[in-house]
Protein backbone atom coordinates (compact mmCIF):
# COMPACT_ATOMS: atom_id res chain seq x y z
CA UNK A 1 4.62 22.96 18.62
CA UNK A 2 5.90 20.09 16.12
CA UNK A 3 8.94 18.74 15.37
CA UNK A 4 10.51 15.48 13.41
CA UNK A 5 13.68 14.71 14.13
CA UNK A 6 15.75 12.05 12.75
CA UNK A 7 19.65 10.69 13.11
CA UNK A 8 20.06 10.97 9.24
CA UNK A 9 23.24 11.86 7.37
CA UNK A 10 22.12 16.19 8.27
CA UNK A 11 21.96 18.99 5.80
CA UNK A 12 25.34 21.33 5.60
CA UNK A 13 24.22 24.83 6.71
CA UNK A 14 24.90 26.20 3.30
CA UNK A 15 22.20 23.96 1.94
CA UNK A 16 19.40 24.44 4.63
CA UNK A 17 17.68 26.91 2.94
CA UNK A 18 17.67 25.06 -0.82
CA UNK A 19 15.88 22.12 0.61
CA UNK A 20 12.62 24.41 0.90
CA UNK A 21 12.87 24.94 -2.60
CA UNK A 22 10.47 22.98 -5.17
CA UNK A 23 12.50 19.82 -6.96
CA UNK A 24 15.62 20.58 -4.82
CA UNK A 25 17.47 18.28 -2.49
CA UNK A 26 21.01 18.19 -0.39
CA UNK A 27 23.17 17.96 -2.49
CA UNK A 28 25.42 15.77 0.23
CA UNK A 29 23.11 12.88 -0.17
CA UNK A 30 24.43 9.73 -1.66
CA UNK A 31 23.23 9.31 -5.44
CA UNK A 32 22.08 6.13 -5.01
CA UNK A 33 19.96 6.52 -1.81
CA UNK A 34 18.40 9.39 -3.36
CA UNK A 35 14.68 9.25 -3.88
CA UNK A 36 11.75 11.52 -4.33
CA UNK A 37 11.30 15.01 -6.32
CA UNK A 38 12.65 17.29 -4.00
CA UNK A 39 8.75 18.73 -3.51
CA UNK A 40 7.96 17.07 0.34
CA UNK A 41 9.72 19.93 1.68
CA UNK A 42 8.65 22.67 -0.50
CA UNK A 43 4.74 21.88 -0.11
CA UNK A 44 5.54 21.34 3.94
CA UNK A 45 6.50 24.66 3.78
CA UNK A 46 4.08 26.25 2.02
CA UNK A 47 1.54 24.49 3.92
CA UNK A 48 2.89 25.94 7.32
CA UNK A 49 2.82 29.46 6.43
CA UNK A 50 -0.59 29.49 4.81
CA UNK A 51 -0.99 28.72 8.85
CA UNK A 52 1.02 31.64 9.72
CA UNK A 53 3.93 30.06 10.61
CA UNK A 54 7.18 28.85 9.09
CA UNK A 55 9.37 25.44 9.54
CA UNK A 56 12.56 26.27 11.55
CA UNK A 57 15.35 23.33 10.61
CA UNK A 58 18.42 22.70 12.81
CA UNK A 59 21.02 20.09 11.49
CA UNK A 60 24.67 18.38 11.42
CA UNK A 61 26.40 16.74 9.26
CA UNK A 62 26.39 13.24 10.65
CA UNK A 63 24.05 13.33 13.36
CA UNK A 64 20.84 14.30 11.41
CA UNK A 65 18.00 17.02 11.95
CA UNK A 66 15.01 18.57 13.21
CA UNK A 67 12.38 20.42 11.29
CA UNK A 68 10.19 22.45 13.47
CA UNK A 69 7.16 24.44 13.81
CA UNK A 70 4.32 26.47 15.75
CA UNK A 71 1.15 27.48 14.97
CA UNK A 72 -1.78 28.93 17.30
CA UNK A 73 -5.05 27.22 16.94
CA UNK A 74 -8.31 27.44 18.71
CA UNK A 75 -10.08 25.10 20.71
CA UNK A 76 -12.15 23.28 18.40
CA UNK A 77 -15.86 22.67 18.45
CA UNK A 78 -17.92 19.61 18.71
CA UNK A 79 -19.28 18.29 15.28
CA UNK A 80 -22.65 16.39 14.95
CA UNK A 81 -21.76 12.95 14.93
CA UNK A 82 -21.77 11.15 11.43
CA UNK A 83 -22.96 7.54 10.26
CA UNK A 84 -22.02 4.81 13.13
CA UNK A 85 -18.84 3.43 12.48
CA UNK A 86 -18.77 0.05 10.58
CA UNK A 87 -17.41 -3.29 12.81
CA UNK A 88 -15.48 -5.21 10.51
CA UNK A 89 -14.42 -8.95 11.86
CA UNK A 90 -12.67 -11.62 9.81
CA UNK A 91 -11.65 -13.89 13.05
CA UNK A 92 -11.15 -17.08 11.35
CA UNK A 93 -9.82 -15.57 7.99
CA UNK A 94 -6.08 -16.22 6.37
CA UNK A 95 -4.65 -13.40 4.06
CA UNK A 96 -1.44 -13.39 1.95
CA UNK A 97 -0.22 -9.88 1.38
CA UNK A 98 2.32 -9.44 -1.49
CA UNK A 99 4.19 -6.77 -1.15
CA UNK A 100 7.49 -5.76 -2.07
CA UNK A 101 7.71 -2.85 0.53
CA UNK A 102 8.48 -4.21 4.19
CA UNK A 103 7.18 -1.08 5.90
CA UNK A 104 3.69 -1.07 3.71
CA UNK A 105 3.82 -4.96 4.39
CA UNK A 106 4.24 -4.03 8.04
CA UNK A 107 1.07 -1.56 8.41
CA UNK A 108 -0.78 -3.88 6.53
CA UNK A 109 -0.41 -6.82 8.69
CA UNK A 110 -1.15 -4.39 11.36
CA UNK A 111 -4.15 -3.39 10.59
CA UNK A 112 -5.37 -6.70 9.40
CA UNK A 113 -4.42 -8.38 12.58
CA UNK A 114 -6.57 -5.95 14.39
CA UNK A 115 -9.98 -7.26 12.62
CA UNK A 116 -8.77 -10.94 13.38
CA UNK A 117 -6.75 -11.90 9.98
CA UNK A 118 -4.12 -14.35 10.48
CA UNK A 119 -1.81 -13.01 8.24
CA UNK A 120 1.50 -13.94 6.26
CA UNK A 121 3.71 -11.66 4.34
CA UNK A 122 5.74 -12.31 0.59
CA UNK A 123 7.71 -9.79 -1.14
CA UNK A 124 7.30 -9.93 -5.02
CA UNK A 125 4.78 -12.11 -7.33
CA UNK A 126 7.37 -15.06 -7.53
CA UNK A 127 7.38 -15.69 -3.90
CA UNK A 128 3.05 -15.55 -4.14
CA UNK A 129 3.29 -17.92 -6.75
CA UNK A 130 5.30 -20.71 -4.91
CA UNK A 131 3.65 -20.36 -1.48
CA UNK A 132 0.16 -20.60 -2.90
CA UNK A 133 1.60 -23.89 -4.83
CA UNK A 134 3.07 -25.47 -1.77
CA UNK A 135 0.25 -24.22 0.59
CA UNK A 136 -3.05 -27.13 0.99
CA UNK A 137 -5.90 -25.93 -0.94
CA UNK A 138 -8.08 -23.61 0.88
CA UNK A 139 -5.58 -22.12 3.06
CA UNK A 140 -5.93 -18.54 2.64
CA UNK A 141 -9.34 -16.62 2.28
CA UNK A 142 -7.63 -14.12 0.08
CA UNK A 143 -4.47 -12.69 -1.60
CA UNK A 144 -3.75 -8.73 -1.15
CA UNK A 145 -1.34 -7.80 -4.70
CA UNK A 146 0.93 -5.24 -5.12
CA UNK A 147 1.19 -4.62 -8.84
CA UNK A 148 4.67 -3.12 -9.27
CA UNK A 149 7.52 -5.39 -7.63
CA UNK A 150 10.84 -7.15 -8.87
CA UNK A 151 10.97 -10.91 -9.97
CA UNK A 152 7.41 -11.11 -10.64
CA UNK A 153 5.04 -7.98 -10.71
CA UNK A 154 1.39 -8.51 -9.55
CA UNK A 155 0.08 -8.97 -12.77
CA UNK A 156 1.85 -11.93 -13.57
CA UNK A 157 1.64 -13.42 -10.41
CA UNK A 158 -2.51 -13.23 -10.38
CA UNK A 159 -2.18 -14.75 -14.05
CA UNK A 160 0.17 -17.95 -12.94
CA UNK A 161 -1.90 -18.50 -9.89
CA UNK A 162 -5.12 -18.18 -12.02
CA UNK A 163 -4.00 -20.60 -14.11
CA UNK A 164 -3.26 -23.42 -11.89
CA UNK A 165 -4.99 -26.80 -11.84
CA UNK A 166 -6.58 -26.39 -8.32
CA UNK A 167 -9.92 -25.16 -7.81
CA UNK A 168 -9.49 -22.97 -5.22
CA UNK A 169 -6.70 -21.30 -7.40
CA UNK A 170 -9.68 -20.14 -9.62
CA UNK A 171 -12.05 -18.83 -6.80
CA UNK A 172 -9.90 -17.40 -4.34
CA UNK A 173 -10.29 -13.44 -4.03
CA UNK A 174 -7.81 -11.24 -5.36
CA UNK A 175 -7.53 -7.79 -5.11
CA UNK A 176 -4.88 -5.48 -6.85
CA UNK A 177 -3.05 -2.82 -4.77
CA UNK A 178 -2.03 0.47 -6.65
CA UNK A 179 -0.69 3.65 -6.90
CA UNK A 180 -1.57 3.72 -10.38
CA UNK A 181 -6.38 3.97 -10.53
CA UNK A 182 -6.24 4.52 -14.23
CA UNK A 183 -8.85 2.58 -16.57
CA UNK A 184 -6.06 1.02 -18.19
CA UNK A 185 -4.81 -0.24 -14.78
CA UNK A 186 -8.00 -1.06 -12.98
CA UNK A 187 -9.14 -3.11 -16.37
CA UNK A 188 -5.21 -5.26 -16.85
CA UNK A 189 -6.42 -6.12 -13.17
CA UNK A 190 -9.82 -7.73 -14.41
CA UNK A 191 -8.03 -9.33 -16.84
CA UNK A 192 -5.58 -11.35 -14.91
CA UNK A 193 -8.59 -12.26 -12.68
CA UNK A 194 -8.42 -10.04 -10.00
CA UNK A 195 -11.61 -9.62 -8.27
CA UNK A 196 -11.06 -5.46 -7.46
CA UNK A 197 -8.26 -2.98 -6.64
CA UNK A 198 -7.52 -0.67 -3.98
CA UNK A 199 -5.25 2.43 -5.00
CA UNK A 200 -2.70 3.51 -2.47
CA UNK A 201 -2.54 4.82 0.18
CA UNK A 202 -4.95 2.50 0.74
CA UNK A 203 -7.85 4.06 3.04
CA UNK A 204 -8.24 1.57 5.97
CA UNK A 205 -12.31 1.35 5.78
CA UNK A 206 -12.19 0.47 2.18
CA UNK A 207 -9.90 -2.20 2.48
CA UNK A 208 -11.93 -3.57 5.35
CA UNK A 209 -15.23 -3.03 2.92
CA UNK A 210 -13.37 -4.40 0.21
CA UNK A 211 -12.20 -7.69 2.15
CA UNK A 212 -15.57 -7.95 3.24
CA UNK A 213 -16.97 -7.87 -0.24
CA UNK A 214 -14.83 -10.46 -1.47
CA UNK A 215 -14.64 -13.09 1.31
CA UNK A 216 -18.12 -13.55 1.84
CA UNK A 217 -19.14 -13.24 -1.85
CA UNK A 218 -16.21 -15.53 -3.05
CA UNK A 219 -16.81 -15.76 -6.91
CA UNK A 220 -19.16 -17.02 -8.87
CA UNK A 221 -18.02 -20.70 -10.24
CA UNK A 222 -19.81 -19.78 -13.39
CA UNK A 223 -17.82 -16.79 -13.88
CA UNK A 224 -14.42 -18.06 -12.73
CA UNK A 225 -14.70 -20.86 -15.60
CA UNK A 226 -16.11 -17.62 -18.14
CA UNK A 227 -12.73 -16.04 -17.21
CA UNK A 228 -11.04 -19.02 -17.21
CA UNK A 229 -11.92 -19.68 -21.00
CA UNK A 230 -11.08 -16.11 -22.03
CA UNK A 231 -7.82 -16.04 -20.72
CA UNK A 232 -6.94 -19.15 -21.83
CA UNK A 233 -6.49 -20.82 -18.43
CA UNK A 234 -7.68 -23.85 -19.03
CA UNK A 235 -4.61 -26.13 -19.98
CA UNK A 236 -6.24 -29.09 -21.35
C-alpha cells in the first residue's frame, strides 16, 4: 500500500473525480499559485491501473488530502550484479551552485556534500556574478548554472564572469544546468564559455562524472584565450 498525503488547501468532493482527468485541475485553487498542466494526476492514474489497481483520494477543504493505492507484487529475484559502482571524492573541492529554485538548490548541496564539496548556494546569475567578484581568486573549483532564472539568467551570468580581468575567471569550470538538451541550447552554452551541461533532472552519477571531468581537467589556457578572442572577452 501507498499513500501521499499532504495539509494542502483539499479538493471539494464534486471535483475529486476531474482531477484524474488529462489538463484538468481544482478548480478551488488560487490562480496565481497554480502551476503545472493538469497531466501529474492523469498519467499517475493511468500508471496504477496498467498495475491493476486504481488511486483512491480522500480530501477536505482546508485540511488537504490523501491519494492512495495497492497493488500485489511478487517477491522479486536477484539480478546479476552490473559494473562496480564508481567512488567519486572531491574532499578539498569548493562549488557555487546557482540556482534559482531553493528545493533543487537544497538536493544539490546534498548530494554534493556527500562526495566532500564544500558548497555555497546563489539564487539567479546576478548574485553569481558579484560573489565570484568579491570572492579571492581561486576560491571555488567550479560553478554549477542554472540557465533560466530572474535578474540574470545563466547565460549572461557565464558571459560577465567570463569576461572578467582575473585569470581564474577564464579557467574556472562551468557547467550549464537544463531542462532544455536541444542543439541550440547545449551550443549558446559553449558559447558563453561553459565547459558542458547537464539536463535536468540531473542524474546523480553524471553530475559526479561530469564534476570529475572538469575539476581535474580544468581548461586548457590555450583554449580559454581562443574563446576569449571569439567572444570578445578580452577588454583591452
Amino acid at each position: 500500500q501507498f499513500a501521499v498525503k499532504d495539509t494542502g488547501i483539499g479538493i471539494a468532493e464534486e471535483e475529486q473525480e476531474r482531477v484524474f482527468r488529462s489538463f484538468e485541475q481544482a478548480s478551488n485553487r488560487d490562480p496565481s499559485k497554480q502551476q503545472g498542466t493538469g497531466l501529474g494526476l492523469s498519467i499517475s492514474s493511468r500508471l496504477v491501473q496498467m498495475m491493476g489497481s486504481s488511486i483512491q483520494l480522500e480530501s477536505e477543504l482546508g485540511k488537504g488530502s490523501t491519494f492512495s493505492f495497492v497493488i500485489f507484487l511478487s517477491p522479486g529475484k536477484s539480478e546479476a550484479v552490473g559494473e562496480e559502482e564508481k567512488e567519486f571524492s572531491f574532499e578539498g573541492c569548493h562549488v557555487l551552485v546557482v540556482e534559482d529554485n531553493e528545493l533543487n538548490a537544497e538536493i544539490a548541496q546534498c548530494l554534493l556534500e556527500e562526495r566532500g564539496f564544500e558548497v555555497d548556494c546563489v539564487y539567479d546569475g546576478s548574485k553569481a556574478v558579484e560573489r565570484i567578484r568579491n570572492t579571492q581568486p581561486g576560491t571555488y573549483d567550479v560553478i554549477l548554472m542554472d540557465i533560466m532564472m530572474p535578474v540574470m539568467d545563466g547565460l549572461e551570468a557565464a558571459r560577465t564572469i567570463r569576461g572578467m580581468e582575473r585569470e581564474d575567471c577564464h579557467t574556472i569550470p562551468i557547467i550549464a544546468m537544463s531542462a532544455n538538451a536541444f542543439d541550440d541550447d547545449l551550443k549558446k552554452s559553449v558559447e558563453c564559455g561553459m565547459n558542458g551541461h547537464l539536463s535536468k533532472p540531473v542524474e546523480v552519477n553524471k553530475l559526479y562524472e561530469k564534476l570529475q571531468e572538469v575539476i581535474h581537467r580544468k581548461v586548457d589556457p590555450g583554449t580559454a584565450e581562443r574563446v576569449k578572442g571569439a567572444q570578445g572577452w578580452n577588454r583591452k
